[in-house]
PDB file of N, CA and C in Angstrom:
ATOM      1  N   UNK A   1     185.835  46.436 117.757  1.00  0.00           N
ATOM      2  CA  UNK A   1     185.470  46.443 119.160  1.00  0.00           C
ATOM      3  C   UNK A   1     185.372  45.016 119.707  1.00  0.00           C
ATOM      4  N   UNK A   2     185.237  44.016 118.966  1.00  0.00           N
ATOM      5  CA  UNK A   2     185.192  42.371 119.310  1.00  0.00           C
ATOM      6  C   UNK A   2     186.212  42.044 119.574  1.00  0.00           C
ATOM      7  N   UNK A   3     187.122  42.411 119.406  1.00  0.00           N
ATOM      8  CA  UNK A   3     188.922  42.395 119.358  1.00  0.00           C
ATOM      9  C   UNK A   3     188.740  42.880 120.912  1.00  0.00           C
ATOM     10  N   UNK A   4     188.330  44.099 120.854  1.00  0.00           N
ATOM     11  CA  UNK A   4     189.209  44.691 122.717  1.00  0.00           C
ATOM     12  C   UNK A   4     188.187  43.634 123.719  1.00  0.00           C
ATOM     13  N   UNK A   5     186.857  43.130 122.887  1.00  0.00           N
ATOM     14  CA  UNK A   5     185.931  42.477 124.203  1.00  0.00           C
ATOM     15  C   UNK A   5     186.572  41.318 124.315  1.00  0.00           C
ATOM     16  N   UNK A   6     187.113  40.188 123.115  1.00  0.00           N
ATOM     17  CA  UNK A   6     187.419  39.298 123.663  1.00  0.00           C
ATOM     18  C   UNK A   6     188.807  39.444 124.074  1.00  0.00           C
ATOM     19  N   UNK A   7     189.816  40.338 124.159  1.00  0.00           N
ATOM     20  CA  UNK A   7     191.489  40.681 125.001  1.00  0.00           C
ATOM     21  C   UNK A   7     191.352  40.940 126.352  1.00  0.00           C
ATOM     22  N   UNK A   8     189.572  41.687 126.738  1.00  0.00           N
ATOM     23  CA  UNK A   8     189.215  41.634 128.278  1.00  0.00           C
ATOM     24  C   UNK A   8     188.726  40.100 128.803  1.00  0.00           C
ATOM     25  N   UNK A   9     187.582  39.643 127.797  1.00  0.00           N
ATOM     26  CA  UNK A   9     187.037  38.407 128.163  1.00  0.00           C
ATOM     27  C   UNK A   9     188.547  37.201 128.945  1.00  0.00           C
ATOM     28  N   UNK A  10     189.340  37.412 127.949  1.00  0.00           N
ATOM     29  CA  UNK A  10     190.288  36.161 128.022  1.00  0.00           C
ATOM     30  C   UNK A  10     191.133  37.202 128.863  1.00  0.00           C
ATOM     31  N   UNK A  11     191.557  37.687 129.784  1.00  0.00           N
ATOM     32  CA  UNK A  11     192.181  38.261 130.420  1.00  0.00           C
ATOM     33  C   UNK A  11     191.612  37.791 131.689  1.00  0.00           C
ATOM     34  N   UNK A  12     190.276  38.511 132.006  1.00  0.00           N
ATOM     35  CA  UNK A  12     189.236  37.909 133.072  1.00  0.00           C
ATOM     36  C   UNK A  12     189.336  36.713 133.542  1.00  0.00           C
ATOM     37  N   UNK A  13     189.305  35.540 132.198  1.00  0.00           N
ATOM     38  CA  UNK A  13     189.095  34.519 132.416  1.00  0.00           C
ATOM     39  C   UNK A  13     190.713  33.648 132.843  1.00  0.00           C
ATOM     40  N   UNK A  14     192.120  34.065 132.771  1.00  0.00           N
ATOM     41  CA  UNK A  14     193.314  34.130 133.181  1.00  0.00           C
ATOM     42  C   UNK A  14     193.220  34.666 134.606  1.00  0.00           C
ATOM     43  N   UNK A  15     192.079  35.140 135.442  1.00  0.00           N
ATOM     44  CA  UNK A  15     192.704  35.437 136.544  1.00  0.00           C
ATOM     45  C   UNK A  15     191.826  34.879 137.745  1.00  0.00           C
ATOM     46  N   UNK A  16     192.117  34.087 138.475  1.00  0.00           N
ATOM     47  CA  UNK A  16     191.265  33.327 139.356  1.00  0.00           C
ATOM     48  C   UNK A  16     190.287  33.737 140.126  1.00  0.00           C
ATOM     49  N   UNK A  17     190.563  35.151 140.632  1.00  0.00           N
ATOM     50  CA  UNK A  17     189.609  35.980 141.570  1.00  0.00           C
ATOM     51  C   UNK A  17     188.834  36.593 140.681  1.00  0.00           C
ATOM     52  N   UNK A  18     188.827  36.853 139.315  1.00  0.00           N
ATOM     53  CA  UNK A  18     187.884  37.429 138.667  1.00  0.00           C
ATOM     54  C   UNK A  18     187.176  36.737 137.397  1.00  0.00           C
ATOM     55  N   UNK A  19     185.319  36.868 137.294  1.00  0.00           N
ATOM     56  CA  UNK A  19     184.801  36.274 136.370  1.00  0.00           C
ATOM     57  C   UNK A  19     183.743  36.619 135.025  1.00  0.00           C
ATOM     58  N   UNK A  20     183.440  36.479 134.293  1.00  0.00           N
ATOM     59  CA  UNK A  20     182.308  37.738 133.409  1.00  0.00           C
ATOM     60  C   UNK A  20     182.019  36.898 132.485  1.00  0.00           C
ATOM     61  N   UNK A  21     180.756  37.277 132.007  1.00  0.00           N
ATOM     62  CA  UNK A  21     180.545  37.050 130.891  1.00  0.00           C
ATOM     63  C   UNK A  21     180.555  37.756 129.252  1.00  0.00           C
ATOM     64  N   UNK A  22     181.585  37.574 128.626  1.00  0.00           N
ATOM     65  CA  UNK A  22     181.679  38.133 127.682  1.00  0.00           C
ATOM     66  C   UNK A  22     180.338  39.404 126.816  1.00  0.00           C
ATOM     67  N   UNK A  23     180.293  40.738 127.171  1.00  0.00           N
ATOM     68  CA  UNK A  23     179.094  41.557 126.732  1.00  0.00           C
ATOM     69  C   UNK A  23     178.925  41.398 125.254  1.00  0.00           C
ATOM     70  N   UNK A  24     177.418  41.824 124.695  1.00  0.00           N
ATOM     71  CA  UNK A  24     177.126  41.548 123.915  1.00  0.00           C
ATOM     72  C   UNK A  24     176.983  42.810 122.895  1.00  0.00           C
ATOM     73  N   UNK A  25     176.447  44.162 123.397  1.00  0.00           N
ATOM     74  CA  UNK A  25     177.014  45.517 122.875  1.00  0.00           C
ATOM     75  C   UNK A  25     177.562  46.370 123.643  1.00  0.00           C
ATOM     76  N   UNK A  26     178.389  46.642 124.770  1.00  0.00           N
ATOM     77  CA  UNK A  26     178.859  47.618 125.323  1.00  0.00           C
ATOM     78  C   UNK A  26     179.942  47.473 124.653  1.00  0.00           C
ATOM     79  N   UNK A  27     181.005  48.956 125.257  1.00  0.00           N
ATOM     80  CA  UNK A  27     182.066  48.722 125.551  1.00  0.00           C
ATOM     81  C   UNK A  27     182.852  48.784 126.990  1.00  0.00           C
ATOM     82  N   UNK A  28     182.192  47.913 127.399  1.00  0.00           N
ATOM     83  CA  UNK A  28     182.502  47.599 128.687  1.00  0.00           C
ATOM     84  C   UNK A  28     181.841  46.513 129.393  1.00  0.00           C
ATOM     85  N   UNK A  29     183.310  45.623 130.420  1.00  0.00           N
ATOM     86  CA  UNK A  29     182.598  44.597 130.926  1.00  0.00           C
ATOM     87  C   UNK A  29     182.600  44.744 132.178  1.00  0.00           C
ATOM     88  N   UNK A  30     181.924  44.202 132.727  1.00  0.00           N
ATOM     89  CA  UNK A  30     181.321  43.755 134.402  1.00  0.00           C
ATOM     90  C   UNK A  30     182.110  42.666 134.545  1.00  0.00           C
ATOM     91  N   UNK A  31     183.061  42.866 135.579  1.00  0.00           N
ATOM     92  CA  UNK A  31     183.934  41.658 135.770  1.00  0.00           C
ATOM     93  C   UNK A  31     183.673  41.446 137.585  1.00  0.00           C
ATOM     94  N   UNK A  32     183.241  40.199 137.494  1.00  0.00           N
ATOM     95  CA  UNK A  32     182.786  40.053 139.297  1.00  0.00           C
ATOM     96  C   UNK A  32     184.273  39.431 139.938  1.00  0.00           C
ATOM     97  N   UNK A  33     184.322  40.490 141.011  1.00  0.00           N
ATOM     98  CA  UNK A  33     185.291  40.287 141.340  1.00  0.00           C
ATOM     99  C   UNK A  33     185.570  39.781 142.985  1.00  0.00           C
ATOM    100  N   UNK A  34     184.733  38.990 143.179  1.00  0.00           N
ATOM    101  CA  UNK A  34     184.117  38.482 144.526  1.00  0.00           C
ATOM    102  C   UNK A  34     185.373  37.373 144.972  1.00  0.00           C
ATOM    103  N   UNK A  35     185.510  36.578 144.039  1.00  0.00           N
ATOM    104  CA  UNK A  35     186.957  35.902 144.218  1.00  0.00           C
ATOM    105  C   UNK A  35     188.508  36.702 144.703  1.00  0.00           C
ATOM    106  N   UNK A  36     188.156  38.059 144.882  1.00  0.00           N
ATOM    107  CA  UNK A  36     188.948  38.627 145.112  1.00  0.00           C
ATOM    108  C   UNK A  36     189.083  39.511 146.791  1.00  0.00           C
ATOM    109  N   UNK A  37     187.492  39.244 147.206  1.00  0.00           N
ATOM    110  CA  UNK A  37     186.895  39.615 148.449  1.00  0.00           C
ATOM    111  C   UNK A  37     188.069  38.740 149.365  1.00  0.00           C
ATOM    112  N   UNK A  38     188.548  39.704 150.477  1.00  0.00           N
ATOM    113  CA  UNK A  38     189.205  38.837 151.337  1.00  0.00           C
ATOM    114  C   UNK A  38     190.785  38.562 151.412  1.00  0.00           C
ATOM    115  N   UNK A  39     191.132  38.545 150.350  1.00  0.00           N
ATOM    116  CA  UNK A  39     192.349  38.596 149.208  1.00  0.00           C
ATOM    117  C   UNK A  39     193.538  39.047 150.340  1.00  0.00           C
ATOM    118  N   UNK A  40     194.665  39.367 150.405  1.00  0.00           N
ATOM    119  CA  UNK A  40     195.547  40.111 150.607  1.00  0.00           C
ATOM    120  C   UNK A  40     196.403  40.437 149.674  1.00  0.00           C
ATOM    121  N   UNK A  41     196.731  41.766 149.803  1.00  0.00           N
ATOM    122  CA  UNK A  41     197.760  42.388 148.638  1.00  0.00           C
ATOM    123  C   UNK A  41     198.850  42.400 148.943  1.00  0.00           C
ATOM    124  N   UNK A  42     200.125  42.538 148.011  1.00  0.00           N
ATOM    125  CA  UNK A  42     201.436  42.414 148.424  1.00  0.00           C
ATOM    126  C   UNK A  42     201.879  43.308 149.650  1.00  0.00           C
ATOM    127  N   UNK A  43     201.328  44.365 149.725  1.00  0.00           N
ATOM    128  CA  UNK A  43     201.423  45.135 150.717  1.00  0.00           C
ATOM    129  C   UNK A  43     201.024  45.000 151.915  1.00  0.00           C
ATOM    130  N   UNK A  44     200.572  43.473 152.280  1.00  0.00           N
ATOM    131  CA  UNK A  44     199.398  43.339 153.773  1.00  0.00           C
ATOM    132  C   UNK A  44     198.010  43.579 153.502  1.00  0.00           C
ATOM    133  N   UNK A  45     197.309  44.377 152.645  1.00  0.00           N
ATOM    134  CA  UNK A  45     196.079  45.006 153.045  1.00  0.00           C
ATOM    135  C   UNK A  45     194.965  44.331 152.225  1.00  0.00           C
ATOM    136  N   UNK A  46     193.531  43.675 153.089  1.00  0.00           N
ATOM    137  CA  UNK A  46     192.668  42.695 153.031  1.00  0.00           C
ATOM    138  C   UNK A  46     192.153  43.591 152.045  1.00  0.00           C
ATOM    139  N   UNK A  47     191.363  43.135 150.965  1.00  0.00           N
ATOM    140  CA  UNK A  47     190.163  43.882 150.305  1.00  0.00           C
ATOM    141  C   UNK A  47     189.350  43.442 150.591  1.00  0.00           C
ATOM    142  N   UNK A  48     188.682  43.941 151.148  1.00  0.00           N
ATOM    143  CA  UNK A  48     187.039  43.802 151.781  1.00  0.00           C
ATOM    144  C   UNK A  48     186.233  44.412 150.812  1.00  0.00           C
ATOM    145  N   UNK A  49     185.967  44.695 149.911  1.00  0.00           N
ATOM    146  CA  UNK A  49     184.840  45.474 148.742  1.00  0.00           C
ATOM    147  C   UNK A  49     185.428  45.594 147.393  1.00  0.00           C
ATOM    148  N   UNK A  50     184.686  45.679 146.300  1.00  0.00           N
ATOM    149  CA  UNK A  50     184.764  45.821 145.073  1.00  0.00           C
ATOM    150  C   UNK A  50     185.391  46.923 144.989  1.00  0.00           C
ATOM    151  N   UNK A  51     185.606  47.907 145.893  1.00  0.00           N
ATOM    152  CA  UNK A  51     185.978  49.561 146.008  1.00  0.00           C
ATOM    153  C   UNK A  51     187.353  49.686 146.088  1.00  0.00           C
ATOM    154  N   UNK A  52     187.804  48.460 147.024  1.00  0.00           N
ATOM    155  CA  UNK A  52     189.160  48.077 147.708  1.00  0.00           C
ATOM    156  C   UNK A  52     190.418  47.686 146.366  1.00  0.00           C
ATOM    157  N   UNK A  53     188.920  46.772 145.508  1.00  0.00           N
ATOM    158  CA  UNK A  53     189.302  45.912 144.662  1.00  0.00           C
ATOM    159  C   UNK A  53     190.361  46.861 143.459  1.00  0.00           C
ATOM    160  N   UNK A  54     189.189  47.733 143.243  1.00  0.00           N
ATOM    161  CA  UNK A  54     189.159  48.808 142.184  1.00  0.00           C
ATOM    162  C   UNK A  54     190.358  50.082 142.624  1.00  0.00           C
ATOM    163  N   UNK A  55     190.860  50.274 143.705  1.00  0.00           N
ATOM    164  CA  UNK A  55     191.789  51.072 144.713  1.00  0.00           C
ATOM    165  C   UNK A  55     193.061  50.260 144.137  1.00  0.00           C
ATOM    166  N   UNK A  56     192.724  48.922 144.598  1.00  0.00           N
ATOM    167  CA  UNK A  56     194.206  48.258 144.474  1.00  0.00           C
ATOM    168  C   UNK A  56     195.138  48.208 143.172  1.00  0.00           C
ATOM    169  N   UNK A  57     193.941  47.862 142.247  1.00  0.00           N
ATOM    170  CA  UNK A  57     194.520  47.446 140.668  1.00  0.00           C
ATOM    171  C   UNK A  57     194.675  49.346 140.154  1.00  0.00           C
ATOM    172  N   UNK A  58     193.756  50.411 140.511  1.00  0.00           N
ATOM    173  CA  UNK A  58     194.824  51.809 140.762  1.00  0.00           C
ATOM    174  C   UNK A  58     196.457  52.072 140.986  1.00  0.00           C
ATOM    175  N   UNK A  59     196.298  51.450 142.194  1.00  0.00           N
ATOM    176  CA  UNK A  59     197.373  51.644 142.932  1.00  0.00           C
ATOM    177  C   UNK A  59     198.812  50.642 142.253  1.00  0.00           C
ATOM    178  N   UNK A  60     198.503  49.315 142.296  1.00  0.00           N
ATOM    179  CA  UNK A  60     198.957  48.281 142.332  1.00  0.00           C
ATOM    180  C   UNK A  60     199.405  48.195 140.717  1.00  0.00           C
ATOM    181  N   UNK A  61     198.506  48.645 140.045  1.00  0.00           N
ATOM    182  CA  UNK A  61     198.637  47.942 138.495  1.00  0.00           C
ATOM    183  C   UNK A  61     198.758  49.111 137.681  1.00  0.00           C
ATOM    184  N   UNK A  62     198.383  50.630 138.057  1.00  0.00           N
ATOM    185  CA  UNK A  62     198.064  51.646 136.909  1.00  0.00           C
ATOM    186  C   UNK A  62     196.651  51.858 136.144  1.00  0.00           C
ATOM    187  N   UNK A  63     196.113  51.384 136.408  1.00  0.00           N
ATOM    188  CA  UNK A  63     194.834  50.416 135.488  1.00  0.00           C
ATOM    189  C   UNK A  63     193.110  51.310 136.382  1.00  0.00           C
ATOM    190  N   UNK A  64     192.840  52.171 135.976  1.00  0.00           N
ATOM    191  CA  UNK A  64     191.434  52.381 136.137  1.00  0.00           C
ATOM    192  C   UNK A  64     190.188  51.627 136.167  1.00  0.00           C
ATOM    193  N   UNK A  65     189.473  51.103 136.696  1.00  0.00           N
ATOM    194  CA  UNK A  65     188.220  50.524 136.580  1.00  0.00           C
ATOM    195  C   UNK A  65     187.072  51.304 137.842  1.00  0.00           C
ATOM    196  N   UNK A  66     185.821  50.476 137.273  1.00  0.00           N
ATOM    197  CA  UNK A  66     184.607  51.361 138.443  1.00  0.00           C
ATOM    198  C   UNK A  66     184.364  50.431 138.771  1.00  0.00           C
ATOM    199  N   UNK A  67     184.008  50.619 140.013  1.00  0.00           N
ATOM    200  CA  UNK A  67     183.313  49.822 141.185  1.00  0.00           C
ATOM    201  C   UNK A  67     181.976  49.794 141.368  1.00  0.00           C
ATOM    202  N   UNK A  68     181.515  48.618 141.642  1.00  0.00           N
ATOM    203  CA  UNK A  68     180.082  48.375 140.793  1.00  0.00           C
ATOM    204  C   UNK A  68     179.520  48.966 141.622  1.00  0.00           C
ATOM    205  N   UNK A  69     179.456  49.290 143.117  1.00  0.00           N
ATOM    206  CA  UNK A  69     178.696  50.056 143.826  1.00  0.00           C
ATOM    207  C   UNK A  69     177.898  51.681 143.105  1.00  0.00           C
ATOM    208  N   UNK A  70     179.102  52.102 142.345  1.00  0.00           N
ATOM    209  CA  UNK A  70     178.929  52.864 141.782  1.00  0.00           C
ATOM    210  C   UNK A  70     177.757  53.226 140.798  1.00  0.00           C
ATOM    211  N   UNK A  71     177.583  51.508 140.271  1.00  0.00           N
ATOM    212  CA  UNK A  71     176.093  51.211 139.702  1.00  0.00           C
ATOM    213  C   UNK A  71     175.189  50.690 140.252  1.00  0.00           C
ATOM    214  N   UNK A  72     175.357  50.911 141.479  1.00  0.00           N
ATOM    215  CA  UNK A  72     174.227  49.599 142.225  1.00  0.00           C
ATOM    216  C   UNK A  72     174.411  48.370 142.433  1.00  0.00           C
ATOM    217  N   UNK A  73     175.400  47.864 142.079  1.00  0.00           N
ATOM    218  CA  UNK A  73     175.531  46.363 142.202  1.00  0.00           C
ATOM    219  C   UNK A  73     176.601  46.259 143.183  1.00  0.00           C
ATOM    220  N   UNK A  74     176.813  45.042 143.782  1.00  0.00           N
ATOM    221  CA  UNK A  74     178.046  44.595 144.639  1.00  0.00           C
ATOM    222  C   UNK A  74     178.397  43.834 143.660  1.00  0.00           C
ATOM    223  N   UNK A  75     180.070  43.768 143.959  1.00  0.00           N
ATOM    224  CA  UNK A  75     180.967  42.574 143.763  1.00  0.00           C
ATOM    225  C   UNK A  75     181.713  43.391 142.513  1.00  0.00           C
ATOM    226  N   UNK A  76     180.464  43.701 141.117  1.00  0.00           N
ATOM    227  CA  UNK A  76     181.483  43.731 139.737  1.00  0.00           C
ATOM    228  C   UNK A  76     182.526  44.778 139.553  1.00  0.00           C
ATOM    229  N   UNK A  77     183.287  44.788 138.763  1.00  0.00           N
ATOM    230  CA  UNK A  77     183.871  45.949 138.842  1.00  0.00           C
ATOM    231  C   UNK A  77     184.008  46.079 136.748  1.00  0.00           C
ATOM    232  N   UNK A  78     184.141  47.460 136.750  1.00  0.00           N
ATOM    233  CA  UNK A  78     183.458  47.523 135.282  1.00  0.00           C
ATOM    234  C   UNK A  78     184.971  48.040 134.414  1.00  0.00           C
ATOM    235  N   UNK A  79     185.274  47.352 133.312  1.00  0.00           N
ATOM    236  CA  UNK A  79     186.324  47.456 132.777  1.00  0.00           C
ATOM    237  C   UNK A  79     185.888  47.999 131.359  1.00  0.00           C
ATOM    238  N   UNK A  80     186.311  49.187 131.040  1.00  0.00           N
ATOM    239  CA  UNK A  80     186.512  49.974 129.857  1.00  0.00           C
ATOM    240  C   UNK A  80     187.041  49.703 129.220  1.00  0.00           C
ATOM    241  N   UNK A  81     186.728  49.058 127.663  1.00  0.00           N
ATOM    242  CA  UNK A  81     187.573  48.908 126.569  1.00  0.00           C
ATOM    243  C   UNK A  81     187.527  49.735 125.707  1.00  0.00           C
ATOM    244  N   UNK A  82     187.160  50.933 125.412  1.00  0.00           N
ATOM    245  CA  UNK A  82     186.752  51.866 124.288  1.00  0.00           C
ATOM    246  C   UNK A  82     188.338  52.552 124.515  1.00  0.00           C
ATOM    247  N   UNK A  83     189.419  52.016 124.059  1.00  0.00           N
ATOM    248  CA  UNK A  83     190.562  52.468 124.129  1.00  0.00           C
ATOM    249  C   UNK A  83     191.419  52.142 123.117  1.00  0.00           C
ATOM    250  N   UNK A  84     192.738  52.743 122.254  1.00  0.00           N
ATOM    251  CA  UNK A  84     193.343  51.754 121.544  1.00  0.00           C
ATOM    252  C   UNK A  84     194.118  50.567 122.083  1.00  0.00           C
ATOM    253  N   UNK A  85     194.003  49.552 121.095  1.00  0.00           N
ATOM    254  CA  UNK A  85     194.540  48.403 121.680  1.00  0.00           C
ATOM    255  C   UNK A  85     195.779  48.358 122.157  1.00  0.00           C
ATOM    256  N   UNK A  86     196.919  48.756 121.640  1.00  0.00           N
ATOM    257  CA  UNK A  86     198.254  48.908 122.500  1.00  0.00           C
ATOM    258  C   UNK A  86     197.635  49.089 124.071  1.00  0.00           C
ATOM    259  N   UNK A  87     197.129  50.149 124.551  1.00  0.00           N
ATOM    260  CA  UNK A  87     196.877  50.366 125.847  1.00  0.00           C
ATOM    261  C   UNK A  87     196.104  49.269 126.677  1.00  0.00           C
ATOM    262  N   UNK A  88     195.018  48.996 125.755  1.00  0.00           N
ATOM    263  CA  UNK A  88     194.128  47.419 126.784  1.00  0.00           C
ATOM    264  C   UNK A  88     195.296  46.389 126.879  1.00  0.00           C
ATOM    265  N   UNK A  89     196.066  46.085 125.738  1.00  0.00           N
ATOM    266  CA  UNK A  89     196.787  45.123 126.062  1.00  0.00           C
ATOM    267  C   UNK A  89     197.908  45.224 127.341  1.00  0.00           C
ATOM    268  N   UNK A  90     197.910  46.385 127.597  1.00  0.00           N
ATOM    269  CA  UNK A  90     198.857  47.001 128.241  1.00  0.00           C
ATOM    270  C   UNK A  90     198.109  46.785 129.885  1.00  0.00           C
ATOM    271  N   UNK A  91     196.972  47.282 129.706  1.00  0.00           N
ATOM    272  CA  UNK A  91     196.110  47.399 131.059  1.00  0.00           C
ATOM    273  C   UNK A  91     195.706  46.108 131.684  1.00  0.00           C
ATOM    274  N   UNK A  92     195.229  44.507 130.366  1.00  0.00           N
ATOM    275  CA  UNK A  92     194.677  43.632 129.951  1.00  0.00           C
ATOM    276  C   UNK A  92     196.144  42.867 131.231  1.00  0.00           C
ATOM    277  N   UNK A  93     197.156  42.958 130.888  1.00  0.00           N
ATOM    278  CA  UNK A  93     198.766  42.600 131.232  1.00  0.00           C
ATOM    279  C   UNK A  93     199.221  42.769 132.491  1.00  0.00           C
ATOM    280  N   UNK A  94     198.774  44.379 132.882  1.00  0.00           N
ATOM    281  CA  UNK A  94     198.833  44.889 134.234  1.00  0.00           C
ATOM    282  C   UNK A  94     197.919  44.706 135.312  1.00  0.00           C
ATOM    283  N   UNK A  95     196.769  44.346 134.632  1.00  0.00           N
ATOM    284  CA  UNK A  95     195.718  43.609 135.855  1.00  0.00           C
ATOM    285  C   UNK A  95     195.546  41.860 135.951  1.00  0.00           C
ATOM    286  N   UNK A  96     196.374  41.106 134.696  1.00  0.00           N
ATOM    287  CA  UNK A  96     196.617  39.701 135.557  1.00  0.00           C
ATOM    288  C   UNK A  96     197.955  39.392 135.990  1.00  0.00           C
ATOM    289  N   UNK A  97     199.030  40.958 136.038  1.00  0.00           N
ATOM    290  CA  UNK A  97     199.616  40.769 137.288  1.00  0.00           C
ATOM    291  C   UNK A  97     199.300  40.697 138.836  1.00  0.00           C
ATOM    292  N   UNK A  98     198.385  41.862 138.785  1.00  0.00           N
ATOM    293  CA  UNK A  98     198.482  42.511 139.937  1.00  0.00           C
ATOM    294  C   UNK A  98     197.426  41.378 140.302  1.00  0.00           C
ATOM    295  N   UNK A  99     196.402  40.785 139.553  1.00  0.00           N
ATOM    296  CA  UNK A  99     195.767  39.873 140.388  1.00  0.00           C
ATOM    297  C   UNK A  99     196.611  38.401 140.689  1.00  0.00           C
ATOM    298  N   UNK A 100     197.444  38.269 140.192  1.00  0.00           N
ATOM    299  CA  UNK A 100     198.071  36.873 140.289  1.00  0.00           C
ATOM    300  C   UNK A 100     199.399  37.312 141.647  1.00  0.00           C
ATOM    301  N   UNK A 101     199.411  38.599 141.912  1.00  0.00           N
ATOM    302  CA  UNK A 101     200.100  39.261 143.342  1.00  0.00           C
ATOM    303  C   UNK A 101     199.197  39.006 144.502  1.00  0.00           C
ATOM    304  N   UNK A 102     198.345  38.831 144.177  1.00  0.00           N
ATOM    305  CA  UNK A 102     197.306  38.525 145.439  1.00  0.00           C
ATOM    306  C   UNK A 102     197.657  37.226 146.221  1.00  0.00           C
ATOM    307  N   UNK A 103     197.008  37.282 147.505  1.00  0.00           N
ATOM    308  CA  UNK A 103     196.985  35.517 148.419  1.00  0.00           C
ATOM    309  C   UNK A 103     195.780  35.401 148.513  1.00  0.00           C
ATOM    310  N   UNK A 104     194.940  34.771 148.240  1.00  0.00           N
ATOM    311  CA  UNK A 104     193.828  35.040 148.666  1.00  0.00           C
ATOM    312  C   UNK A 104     193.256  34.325 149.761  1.00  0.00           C
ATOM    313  N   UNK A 105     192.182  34.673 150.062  1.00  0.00           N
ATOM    314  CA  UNK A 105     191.833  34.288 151.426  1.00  0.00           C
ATOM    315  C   UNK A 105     191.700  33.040 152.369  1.00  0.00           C
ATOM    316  N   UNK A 106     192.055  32.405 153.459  1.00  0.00           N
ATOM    317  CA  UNK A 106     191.714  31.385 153.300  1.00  0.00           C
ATOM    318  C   UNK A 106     190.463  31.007 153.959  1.00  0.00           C
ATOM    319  N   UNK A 107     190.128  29.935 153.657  1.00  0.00           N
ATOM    320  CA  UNK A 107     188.508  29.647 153.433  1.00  0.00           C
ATOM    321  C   UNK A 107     188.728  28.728 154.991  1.00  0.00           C
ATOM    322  N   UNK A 108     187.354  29.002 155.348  1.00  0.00           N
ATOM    323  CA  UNK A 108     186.986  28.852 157.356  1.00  0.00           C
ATOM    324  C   UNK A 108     186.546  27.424 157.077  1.00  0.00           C
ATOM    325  N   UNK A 109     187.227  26.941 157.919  1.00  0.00           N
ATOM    326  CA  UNK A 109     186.909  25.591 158.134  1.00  0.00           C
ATOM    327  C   UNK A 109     185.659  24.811 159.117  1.00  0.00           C
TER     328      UNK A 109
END
C-alpha cells in the first residue's frame, strides 16, 4: 500500500494546481486542489469548486475522485488508492494530463 501512496504522492506533487501531504494510514489522499480554482478547461469552462474540479478529471481524464465538500472540507479532493497498481498508474497518468490541459487563472492585478 506504500507503493500506491507514494505513485499518488509523486503524481500530486507533478501537477501545479494540486498539493497533499503524503497520508500516514489511509488509503486515500486529500489532494487540495485550490490551485486549480479558477482554472479553465480545454473546453472553455472555469472551475469554480472542488466539485467542478472532481466533474472535470470525470469527464476530462476517466478518473473518479470525491469532492471534499462531500466531507466537509473545501478545496480537497480525495483520491482512492485501494486499487491494483496497473490501474493507479493508469489513473496516476490520466490526471497529470488532464491537469497539465488546464490554463489557469490569471491572477488580478
Amino acid at each position: 500500500m506504500r507503493t500506491c501512496r507514494d505513485l499518488v504522492a509523486d503524481t500530486v506533487a507533478r501537477c501545479p494546481s494540486l498539493r497533499c501531504d503524503a497520508p500516514d494510514g489511509a488509503f486515500y489522499a486529500f489532494a487540495d486542489c485550490s490551485g486549480a480554482i479558477g482554472a479553465t478547461t480545454p473546453s472553455g469552462d472555469v472551475i469554480a469548486t472542488e466539485l467542478d474540479f472532481a466533474n472535470y478529471l470525470l469527464e476530462a481524464a476517466d478518473v473518479g475522485v470525491m469532492h471534499g465538500s462531500a466531507f466537509g472540507v473545501e478545496n480537497p479532493v480525495r483520491i482512492a488508492y485501494a486499487v491494483p497498481m496497473p490501474t493507479l498508474r493508469d489513473a496516476c497518468r490520466r490526471i497529470e494530463t488532464a491537469c497539465a490541459a488546464l490554463t489557469p487563472a490569471v491572477a488580478a492585478v
